[in-house]
N, C-alpha and C. Protein backbone atom coordinates (compact mmCIF):
# COMPACT_ATOMS: atom_id res chain seq x y z
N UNK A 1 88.05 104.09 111.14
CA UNK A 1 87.58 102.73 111.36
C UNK A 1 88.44 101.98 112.36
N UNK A 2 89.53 102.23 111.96
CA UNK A 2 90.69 101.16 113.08
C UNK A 2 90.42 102.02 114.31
N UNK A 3 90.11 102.88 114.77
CA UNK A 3 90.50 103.36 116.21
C UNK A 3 89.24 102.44 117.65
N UNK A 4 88.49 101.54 116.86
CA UNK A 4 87.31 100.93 117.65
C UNK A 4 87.82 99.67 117.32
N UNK A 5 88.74 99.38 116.97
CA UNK A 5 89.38 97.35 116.49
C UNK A 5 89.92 97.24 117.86
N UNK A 6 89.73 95.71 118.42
CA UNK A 6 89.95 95.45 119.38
C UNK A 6 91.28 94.26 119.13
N UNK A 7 92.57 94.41 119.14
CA UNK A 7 93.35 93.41 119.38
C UNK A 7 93.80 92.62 120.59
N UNK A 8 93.52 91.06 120.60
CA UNK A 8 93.72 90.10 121.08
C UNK A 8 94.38 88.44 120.57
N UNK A 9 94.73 88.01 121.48
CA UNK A 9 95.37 86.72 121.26
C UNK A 9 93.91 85.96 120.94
N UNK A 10 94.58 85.05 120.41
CA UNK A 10 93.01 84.70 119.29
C UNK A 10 92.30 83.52 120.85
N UNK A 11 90.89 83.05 120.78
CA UNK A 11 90.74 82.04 121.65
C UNK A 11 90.15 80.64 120.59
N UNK A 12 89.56 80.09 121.42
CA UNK A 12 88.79 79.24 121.03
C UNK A 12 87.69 79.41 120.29
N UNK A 13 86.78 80.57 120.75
CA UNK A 13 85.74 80.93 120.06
C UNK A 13 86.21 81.71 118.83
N UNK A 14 87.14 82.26 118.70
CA UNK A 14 87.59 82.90 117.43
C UNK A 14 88.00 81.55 116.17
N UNK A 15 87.80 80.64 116.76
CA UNK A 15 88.48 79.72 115.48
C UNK A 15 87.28 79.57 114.07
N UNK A 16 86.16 79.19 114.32
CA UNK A 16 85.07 79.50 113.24
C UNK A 16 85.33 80.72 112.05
N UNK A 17 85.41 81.70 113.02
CA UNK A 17 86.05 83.29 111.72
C UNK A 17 87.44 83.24 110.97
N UNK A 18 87.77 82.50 111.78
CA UNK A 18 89.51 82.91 111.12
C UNK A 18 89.35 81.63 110.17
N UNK A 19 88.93 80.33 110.48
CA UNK A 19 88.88 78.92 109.28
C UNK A 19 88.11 79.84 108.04
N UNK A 20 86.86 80.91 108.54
CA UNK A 20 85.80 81.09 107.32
C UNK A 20 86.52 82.22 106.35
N UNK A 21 87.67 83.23 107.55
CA UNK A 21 88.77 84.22 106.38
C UNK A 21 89.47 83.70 105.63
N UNK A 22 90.26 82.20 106.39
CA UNK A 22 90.91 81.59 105.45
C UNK A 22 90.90 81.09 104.87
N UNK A 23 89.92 80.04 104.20
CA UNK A 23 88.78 79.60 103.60
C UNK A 23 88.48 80.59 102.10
N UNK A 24 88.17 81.49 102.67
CA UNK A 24 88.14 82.54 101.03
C UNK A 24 89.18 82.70 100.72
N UNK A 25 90.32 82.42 101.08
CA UNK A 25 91.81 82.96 100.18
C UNK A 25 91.89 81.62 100.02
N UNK A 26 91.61 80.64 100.19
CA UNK A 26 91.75 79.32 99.77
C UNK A 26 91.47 78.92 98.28
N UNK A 27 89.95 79.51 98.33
CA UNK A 27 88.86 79.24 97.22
C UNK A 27 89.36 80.06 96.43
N UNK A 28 89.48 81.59 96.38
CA UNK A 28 89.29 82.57 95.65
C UNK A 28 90.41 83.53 94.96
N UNK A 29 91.84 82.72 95.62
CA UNK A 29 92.42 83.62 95.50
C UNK A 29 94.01 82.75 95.16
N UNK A 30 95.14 82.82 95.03
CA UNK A 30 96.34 82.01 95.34
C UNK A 30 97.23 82.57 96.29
N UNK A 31 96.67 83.13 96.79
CA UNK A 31 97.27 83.84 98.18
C UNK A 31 98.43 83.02 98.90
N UNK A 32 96.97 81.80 99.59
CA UNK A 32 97.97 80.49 100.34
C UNK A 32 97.45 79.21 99.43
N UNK A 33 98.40 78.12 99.19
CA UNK A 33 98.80 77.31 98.01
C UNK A 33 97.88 76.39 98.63
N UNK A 34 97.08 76.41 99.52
CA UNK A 34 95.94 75.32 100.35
C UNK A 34 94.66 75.39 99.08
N UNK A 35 94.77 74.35 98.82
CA UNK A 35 93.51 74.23 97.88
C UNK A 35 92.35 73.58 97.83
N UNK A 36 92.01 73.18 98.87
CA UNK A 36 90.82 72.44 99.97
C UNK A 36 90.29 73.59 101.14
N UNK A 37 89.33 73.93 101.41
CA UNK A 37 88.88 74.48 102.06
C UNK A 37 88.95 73.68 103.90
N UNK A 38 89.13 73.82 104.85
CA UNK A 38 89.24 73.73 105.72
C UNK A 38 88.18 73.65 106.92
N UNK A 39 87.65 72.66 107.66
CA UNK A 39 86.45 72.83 109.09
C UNK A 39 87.33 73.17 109.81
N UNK A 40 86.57 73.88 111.02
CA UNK A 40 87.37 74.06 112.34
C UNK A 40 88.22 72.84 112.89
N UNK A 41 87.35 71.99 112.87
CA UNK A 41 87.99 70.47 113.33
C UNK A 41 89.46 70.07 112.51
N UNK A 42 88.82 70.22 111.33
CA UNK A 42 90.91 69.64 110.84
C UNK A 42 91.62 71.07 110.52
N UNK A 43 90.91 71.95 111.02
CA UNK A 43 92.26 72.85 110.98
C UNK A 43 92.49 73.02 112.79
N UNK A 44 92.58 71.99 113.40
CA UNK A 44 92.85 72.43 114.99
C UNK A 44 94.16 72.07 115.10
N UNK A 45 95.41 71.22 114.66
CA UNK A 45 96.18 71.37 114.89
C UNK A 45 97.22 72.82 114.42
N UNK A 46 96.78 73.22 113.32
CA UNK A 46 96.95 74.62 112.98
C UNK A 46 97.02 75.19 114.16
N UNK A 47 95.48 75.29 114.98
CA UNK A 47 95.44 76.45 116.17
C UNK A 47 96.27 75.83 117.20
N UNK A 48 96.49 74.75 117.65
CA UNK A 48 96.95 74.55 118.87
C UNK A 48 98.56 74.73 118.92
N UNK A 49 99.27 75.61 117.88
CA UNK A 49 100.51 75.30 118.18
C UNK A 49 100.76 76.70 118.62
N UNK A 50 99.26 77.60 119.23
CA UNK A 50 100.17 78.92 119.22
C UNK A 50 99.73 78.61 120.70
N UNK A 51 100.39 80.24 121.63
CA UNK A 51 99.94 80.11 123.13
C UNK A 51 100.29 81.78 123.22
N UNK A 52 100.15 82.25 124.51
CA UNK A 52 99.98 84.08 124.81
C UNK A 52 101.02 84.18 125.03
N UNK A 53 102.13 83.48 125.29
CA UNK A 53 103.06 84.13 125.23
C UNK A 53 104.39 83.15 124.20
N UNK A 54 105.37 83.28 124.15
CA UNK A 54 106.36 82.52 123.57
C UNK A 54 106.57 83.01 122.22
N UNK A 55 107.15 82.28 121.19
CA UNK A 55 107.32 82.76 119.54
C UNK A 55 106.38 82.18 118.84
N UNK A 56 105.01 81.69 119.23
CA UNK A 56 104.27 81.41 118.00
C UNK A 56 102.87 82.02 118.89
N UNK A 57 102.14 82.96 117.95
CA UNK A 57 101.23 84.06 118.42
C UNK A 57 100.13 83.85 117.33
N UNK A 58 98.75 84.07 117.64
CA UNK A 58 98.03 84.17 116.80
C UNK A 58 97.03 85.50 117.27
N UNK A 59 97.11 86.42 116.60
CA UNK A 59 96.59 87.50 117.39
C UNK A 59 95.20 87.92 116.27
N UNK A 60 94.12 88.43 116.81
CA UNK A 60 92.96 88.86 116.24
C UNK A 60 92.69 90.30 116.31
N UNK A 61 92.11 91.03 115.59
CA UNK A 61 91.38 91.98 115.15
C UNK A 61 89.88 92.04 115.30
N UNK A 62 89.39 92.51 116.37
CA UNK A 62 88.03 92.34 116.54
C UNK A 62 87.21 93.54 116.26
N UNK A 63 86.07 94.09 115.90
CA UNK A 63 85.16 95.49 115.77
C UNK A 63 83.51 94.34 116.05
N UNK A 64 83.40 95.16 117.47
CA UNK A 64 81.97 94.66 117.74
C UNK A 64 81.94 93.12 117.69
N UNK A 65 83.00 92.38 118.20
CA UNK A 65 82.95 90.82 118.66
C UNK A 65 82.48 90.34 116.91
N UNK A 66 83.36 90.83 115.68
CA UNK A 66 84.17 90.11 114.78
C UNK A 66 84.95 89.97 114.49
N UNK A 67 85.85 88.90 113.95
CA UNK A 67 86.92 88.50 113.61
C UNK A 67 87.34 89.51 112.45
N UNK A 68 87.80 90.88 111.93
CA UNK A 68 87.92 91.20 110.64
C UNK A 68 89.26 90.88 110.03
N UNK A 69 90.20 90.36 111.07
CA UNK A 69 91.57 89.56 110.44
C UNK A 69 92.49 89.33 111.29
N UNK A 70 93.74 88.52 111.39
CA UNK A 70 94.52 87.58 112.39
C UNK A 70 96.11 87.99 111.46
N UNK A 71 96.51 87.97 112.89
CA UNK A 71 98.21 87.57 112.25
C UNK A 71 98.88 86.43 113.11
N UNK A 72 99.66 85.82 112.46
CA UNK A 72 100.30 84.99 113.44
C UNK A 72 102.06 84.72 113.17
N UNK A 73 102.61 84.03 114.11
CA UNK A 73 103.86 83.57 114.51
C UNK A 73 103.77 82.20 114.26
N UNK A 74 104.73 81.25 113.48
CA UNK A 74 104.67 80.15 113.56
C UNK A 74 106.05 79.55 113.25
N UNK A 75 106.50 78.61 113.46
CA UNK A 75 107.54 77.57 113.56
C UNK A 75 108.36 77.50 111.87
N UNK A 76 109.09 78.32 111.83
CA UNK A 76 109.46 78.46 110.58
C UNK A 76 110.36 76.90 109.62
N UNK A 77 110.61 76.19 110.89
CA UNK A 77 111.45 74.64 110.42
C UNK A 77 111.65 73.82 111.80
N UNK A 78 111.66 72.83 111.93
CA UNK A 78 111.31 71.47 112.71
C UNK A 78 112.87 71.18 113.09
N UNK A 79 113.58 71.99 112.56
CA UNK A 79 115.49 71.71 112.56
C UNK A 79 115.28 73.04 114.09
N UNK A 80 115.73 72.24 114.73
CA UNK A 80 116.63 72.67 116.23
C UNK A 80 116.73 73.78 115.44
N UNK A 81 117.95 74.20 115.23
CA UNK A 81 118.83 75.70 114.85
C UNK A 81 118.37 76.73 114.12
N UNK A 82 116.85 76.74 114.19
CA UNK A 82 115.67 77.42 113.28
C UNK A 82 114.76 78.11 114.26
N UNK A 83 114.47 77.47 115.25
CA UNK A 83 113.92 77.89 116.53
C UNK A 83 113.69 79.30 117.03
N UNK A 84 114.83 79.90 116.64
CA UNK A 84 114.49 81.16 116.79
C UNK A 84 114.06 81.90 115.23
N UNK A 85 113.48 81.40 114.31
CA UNK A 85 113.06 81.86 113.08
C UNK A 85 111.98 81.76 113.18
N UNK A 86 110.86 82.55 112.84
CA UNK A 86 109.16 82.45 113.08
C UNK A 86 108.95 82.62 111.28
N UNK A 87 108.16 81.80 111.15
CA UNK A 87 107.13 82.84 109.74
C UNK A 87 106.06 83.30 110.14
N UNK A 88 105.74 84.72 109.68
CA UNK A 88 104.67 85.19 109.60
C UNK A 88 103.61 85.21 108.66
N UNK A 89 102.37 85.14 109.34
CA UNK A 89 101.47 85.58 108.39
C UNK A 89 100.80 86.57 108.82
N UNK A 90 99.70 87.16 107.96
CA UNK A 90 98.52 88.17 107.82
C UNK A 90 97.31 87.93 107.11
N UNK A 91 96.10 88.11 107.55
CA UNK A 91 95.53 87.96 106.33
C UNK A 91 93.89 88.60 107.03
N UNK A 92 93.06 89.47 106.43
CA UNK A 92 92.17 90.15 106.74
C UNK A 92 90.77 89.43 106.33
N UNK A 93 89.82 89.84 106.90
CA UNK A 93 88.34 89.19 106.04
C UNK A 93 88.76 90.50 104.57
N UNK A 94 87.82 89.84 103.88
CA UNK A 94 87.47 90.74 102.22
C UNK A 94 87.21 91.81 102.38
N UNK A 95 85.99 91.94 103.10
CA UNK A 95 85.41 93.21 103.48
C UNK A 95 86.88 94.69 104.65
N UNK A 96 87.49 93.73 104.82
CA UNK A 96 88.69 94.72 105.73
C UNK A 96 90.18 94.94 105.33
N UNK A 97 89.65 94.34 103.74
CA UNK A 97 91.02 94.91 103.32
C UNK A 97 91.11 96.55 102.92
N UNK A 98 92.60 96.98 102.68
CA UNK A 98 92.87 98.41 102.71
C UNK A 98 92.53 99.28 103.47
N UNK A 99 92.23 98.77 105.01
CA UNK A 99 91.53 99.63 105.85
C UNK A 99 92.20 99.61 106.97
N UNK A 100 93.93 99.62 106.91
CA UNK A 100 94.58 99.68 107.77
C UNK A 100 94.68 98.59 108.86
N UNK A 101 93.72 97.28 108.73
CA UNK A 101 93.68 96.44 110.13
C UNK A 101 95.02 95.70 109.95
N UNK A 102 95.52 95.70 109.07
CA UNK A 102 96.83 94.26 108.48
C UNK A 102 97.87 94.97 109.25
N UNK A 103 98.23 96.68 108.84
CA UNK A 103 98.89 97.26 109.98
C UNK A 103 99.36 97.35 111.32
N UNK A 104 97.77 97.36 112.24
CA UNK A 104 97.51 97.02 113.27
C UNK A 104 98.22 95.55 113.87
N UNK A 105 97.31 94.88 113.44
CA UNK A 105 97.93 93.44 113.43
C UNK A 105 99.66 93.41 113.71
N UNK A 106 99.87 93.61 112.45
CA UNK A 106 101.43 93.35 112.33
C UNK A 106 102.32 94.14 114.04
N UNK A 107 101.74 95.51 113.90
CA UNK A 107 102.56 96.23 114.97
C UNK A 107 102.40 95.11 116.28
N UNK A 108 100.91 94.93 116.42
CA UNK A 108 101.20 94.14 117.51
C UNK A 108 101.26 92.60 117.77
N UNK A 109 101.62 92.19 116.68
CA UNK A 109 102.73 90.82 116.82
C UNK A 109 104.23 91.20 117.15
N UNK A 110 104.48 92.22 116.32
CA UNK A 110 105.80 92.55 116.88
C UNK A 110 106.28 92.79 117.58
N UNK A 111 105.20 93.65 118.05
CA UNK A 111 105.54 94.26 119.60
C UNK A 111 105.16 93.36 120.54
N UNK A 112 104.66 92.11 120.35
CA UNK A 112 104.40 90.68 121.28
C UNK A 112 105.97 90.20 121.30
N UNK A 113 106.14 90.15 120.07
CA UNK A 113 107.64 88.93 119.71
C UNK A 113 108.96 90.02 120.20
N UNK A 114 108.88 91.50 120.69
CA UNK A 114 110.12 91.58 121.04
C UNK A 114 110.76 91.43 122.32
N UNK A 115 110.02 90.31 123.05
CA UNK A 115 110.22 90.73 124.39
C UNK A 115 110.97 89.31 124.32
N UNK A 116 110.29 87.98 123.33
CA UNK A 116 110.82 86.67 123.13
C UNK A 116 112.18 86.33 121.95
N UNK A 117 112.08 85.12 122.98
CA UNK A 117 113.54 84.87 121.97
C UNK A 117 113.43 84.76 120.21
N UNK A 118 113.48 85.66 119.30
CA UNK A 118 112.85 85.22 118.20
C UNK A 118 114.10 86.80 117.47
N UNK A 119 114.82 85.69 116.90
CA UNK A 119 115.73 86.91 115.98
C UNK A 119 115.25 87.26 114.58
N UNK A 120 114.83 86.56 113.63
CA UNK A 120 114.21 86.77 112.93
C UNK A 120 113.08 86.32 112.74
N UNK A 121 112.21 87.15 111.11
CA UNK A 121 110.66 86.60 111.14
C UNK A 121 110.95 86.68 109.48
N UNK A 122 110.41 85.74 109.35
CA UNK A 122 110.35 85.29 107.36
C UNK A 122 108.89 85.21 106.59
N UNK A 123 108.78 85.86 105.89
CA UNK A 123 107.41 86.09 105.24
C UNK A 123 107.61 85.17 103.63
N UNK A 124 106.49 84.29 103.00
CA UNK A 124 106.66 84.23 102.07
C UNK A 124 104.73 84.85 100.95
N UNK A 125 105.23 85.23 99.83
CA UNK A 125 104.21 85.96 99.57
C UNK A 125 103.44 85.32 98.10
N UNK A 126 103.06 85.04 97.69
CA UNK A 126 102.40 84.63 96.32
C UNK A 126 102.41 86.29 95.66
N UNK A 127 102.80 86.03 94.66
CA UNK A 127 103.25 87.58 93.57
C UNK A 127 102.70 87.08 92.08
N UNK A 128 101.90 87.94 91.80
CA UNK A 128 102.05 89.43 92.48
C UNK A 128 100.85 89.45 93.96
N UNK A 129 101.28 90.35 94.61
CA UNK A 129 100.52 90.73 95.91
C UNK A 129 101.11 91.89 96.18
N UNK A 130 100.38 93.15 95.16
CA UNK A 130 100.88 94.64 96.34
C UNK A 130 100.58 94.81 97.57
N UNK A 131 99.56 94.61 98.28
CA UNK A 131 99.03 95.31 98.98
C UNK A 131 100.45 93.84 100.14
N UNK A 132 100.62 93.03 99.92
CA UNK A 132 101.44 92.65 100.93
C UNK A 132 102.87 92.83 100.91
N UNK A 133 103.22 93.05 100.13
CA UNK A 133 104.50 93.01 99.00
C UNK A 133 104.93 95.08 100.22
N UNK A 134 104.05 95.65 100.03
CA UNK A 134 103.90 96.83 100.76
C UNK A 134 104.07 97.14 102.19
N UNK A 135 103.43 95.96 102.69
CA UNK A 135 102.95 96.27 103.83
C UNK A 135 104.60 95.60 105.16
N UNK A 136 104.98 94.43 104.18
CA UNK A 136 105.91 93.40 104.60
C UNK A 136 107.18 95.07 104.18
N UNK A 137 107.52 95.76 103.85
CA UNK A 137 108.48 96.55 103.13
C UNK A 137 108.08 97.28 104.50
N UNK A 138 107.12 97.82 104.54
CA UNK A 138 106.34 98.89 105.34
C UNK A 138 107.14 98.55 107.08
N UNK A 139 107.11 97.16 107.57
CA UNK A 139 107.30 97.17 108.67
C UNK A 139 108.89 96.22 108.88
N UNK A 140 109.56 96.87 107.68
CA UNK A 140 111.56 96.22 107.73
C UNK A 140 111.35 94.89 107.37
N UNK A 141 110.33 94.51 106.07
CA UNK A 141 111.46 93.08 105.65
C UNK A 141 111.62 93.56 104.49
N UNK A 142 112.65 92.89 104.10
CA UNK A 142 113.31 92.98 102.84
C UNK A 142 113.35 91.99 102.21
N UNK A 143 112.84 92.30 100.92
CA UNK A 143 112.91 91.07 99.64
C UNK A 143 114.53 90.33 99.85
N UNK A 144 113.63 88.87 99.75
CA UNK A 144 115.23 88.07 100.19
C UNK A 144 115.38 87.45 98.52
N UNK A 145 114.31 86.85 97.72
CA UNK A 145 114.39 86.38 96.61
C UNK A 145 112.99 85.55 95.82
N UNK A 146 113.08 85.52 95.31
CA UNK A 146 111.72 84.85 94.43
C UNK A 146 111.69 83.55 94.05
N UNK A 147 111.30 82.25 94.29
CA UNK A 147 110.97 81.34 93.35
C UNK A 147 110.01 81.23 92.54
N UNK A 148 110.24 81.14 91.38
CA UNK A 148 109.83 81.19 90.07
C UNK A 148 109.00 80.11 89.89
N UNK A 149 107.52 80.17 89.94
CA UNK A 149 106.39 79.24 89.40
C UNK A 149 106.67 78.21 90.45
N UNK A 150 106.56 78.38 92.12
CA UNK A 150 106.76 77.58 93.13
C UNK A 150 105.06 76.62 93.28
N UNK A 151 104.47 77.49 92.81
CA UNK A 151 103.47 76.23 92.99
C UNK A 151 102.19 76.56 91.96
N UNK A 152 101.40 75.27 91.48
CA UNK A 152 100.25 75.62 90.76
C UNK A 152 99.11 76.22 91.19
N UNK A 153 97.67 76.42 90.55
CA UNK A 153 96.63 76.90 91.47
C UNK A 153 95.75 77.73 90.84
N UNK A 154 94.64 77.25 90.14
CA UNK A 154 93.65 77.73 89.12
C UNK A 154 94.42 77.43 88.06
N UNK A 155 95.12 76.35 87.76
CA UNK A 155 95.72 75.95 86.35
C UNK A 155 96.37 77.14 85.86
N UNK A 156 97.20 77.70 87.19
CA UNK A 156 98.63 78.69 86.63
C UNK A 156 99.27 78.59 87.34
N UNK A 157 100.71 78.81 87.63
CA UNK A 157 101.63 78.51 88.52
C UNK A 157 102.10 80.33 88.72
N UNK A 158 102.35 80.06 89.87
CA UNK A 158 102.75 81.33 90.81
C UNK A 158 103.41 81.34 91.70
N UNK A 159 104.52 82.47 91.45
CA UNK A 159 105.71 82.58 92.03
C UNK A 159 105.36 83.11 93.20
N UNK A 160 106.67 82.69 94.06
CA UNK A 160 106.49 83.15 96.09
C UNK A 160 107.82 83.51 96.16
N UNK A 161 107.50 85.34 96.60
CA UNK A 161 108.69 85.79 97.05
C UNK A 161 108.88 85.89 98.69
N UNK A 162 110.35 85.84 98.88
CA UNK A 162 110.51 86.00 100.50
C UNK A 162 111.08 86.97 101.23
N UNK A 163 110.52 86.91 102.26
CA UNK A 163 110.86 88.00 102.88
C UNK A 163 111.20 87.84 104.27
N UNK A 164 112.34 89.07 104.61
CA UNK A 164 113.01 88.52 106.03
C UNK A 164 113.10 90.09 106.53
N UNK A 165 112.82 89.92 108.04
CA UNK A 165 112.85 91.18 109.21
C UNK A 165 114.10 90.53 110.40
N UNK A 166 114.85 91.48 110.44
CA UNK A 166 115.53 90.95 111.89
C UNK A 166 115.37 91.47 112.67
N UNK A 167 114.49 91.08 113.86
CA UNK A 167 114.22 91.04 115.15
C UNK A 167 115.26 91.71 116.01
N UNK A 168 116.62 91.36 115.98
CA UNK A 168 117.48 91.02 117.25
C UNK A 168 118.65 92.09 116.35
């Protein structure tokens, strides 16, 4: 299946698929602690903070001009001396999980971010989550630590572990 996925830096027209992937982990899941579903329109400052090149990347997964999942680079803290810290994310449509695209993805964010100034990349995960918990292990981060019942969400609270890769 992956050998016909087309990876690219996400555009404009990709924003509809990626609000409607993220959107179901919103609703359905405690994945990400967002508990409002999202339009293209108020999630645009979201998109506009990435660009093709630099430390914040939003890259797509396409088969036959669809979105089946995105990874991105983003601004890990607003403190100067953080700047070179990115968090990452991942996250696939439903239908494309376990099918190797999160893989994909990941390799080539990384292989975007090693050319930029970016020493490390910090993942945080809602747990349990094997299949990310795996995949984050899979490509050098290492469990940094857990907070315990960090946030609520379907009237249960769920812990977010973190995770750190060094770049540099």
């Amino acid at each position: 299946m992956t050998s016909d996925i087309h990876l690219r830096p996400a555009t404009t027209a990709h924003r509809p698929r990626i609000v409607r992937i993220y959107n179901h982990y919103v609703v359905e899941t405690p994945i990400t602690f967002d508990t409002t579903p999202f339009t293209v329109e108020t999630r645009r400052p979201w998109f506009e903070q990435y660009a093709d090149t630099g430390r914040h990347r939003l890259i797509v997964a396409e088969q036959d001009d669809i979105v089946l999942g995105y990874t991105a680079s983003t601004r890990y803290s607003d403190r100067a001396a953080y700047d070179t810290t990115v968090e990452t994310t991942i996250l696939c449509a439903p239908e494309a999980v376990g099918k190797g695209i999160g893989r994909l993805l990941y390799a080539a964010l990384f292989k975007a971010l090693a050319t930029e100034d970016v020493h490390t990349a910090m993942a945080r995960v809602t747990m349990p989550n094997k299949g990310s918990h795996d995949i984050h292990l899979h490509f050098g981060f290492r469990e940094m630590g857990t907070l315990r019942e960090a946030g609520r969400k379907f009237d249960q609270y769920w812990d977010v572990a973190f995770y750190q890769k060094m770049l540099r």
